[in-house]
C-alpha atoms as a PDB file:
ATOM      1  CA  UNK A   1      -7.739  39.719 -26.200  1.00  0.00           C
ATOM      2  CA  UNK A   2      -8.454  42.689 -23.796  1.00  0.00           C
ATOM      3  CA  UNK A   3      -5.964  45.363 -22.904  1.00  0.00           C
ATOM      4  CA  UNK A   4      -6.353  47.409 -19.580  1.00  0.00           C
ATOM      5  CA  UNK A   5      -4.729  51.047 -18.621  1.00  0.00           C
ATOM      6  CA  UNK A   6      -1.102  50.258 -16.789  1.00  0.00           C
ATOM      7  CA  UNK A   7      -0.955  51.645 -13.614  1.00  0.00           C
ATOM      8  CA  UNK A   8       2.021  54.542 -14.572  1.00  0.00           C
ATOM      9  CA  UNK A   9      -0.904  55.887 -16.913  1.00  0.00           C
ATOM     10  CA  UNK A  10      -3.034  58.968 -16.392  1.00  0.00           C
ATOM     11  CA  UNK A  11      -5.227  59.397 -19.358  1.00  0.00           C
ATOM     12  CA  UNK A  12      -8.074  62.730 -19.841  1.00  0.00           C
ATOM     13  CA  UNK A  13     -10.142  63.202 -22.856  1.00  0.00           C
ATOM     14  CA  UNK A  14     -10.444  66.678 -23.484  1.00  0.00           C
ATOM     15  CA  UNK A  15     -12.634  68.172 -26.849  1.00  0.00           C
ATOM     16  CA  UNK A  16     -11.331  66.069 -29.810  1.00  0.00           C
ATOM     17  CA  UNK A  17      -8.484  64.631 -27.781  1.00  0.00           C
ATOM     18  CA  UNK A  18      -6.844  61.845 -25.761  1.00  0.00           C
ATOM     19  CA  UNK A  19      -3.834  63.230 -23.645  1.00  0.00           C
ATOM     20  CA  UNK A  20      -2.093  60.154 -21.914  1.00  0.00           C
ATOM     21  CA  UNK A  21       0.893  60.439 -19.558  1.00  0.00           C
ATOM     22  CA  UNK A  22       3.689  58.019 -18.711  1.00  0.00           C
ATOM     23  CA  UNK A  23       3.744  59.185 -15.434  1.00  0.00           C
ATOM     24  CA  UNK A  24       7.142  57.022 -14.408  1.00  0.00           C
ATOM     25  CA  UNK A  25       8.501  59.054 -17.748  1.00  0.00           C
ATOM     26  CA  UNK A  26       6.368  62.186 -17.761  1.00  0.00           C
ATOM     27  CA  UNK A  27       6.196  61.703 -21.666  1.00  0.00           C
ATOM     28  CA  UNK A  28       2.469  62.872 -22.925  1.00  0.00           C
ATOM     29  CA  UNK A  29       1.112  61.918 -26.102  1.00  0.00           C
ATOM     30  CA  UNK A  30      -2.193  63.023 -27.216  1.00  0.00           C
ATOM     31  CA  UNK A  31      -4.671  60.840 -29.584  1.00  0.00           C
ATOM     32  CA  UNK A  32      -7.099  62.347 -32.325  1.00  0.00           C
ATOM     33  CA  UNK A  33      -8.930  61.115 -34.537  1.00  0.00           C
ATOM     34  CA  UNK A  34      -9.037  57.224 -35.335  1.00  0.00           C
ATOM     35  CA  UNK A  35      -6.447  56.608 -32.317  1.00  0.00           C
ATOM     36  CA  UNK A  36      -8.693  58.370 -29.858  1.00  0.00           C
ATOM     37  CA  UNK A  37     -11.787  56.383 -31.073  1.00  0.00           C
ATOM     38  CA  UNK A  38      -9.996  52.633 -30.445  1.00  0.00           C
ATOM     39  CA  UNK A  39      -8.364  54.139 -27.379  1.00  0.00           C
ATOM     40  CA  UNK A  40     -11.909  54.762 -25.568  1.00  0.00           C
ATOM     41  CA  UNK A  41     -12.812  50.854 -26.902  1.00  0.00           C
ATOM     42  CA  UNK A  42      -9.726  49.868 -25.772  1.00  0.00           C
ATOM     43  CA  UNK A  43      -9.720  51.065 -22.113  1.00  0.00           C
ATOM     44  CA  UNK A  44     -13.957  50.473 -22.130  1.00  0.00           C
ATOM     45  CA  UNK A  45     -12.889  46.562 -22.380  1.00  0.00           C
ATOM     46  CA  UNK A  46     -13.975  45.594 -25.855  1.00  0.00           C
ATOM     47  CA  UNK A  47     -11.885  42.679 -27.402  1.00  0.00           C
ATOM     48  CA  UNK A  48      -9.228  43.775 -30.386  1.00  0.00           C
ATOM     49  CA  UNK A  49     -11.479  41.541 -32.418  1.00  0.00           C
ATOM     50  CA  UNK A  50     -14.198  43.891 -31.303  1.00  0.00           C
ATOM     51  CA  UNK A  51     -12.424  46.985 -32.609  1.00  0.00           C
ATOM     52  CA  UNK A  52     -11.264  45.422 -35.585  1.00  0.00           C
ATOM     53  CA  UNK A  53     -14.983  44.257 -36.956  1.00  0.00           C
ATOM     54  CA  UNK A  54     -16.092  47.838 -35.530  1.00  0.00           C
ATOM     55  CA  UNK A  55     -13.604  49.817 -37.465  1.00  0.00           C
ATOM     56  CA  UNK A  56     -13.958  47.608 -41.095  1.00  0.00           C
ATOM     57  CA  UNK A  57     -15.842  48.729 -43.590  1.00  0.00           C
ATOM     58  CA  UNK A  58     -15.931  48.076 -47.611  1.00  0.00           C
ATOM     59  CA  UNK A  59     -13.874  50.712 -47.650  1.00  0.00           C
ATOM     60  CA  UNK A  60     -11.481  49.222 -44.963  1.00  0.00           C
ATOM     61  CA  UNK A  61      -9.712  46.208 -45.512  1.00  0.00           C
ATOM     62  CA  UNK A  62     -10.414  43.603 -42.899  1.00  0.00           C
ATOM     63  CA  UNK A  63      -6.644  43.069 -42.953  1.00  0.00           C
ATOM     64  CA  UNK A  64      -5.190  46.457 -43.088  1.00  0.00           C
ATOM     65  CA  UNK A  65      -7.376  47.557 -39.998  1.00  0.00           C
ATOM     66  CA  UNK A  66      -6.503  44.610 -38.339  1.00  0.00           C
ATOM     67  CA  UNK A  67      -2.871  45.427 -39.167  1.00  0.00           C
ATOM     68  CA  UNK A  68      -2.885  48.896 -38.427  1.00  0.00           C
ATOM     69  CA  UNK A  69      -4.844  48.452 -34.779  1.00  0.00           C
ATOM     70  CA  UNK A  70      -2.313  46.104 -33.403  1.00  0.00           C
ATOM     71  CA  UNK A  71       0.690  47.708 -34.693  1.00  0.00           C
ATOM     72  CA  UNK A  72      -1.351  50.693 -32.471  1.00  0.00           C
ATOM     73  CA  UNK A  73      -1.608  48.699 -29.688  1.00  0.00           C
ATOM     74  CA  UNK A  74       1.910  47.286 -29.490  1.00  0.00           C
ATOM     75  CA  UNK A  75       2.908  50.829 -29.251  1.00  0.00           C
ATOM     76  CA  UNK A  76       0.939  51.993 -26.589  1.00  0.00           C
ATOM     77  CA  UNK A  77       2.168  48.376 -24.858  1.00  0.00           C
ATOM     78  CA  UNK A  78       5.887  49.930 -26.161  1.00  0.00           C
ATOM     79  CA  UNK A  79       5.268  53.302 -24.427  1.00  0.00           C
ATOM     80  CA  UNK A  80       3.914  51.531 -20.968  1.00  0.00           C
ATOM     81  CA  UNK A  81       0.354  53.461 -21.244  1.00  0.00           C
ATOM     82  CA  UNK A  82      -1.715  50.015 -22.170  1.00  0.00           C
ATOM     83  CA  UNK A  83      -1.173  46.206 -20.765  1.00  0.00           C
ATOM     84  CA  UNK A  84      -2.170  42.957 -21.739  1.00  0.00           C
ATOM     85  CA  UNK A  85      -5.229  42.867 -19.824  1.00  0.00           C
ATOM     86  CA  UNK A  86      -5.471  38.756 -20.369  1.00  0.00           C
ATOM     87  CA  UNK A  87      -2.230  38.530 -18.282  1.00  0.00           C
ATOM     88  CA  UNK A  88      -3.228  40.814 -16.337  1.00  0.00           C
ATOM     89  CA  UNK A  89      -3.385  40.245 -12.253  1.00  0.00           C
ATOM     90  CA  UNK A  90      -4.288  43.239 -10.125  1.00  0.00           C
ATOM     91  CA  UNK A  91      -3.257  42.942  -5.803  1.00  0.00           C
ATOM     92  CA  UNK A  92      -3.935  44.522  -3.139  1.00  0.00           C
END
């Protein structure tokens, strides 16, 4: 599955940082770290599966990444900055 930026999203990365803004809400958030790293594979195109295989490591549990990147996603979804980009259909 693929997720794409929603069109009420402006999104910078700055240093260390992702700043994102709602702009129907004018909420920003800003991403470090971890969530800034599957935020630029997110909105490059790579599949969650992708991410997931990506971010797992012997030290990472194949599950608890996989848990922790779509309870991740789901929020962003949640907040309106990230859509399903399967079910996705862009018009002019």
């Amino acid at each position: 599955m693929t997720y794409s930026i929603s069109s009420i999203c402006a999104w910078q990365e700055l240093s260390d940082y992702i700043y994102i803004k709602n702009l129907e809400t004018g909420k920003l958030y800003f991403l470090k770290e971890l969530a800034a790293t599957i935020w630029k594979q997110l909105v490059s195109g790579k599949e969650i599966d992708e991410i997931i295989k990506n971010l797992s490591s012997p030290e990472n549990n194949l599950n608890n990444v996989h848990h922790m990147i779509t309870c991740f996603v789901g929020n962003l979804c949640e907040i309106g900055v990230l859509q399903d980009g399967d079910n996705f259909t862009e018009y002019d």
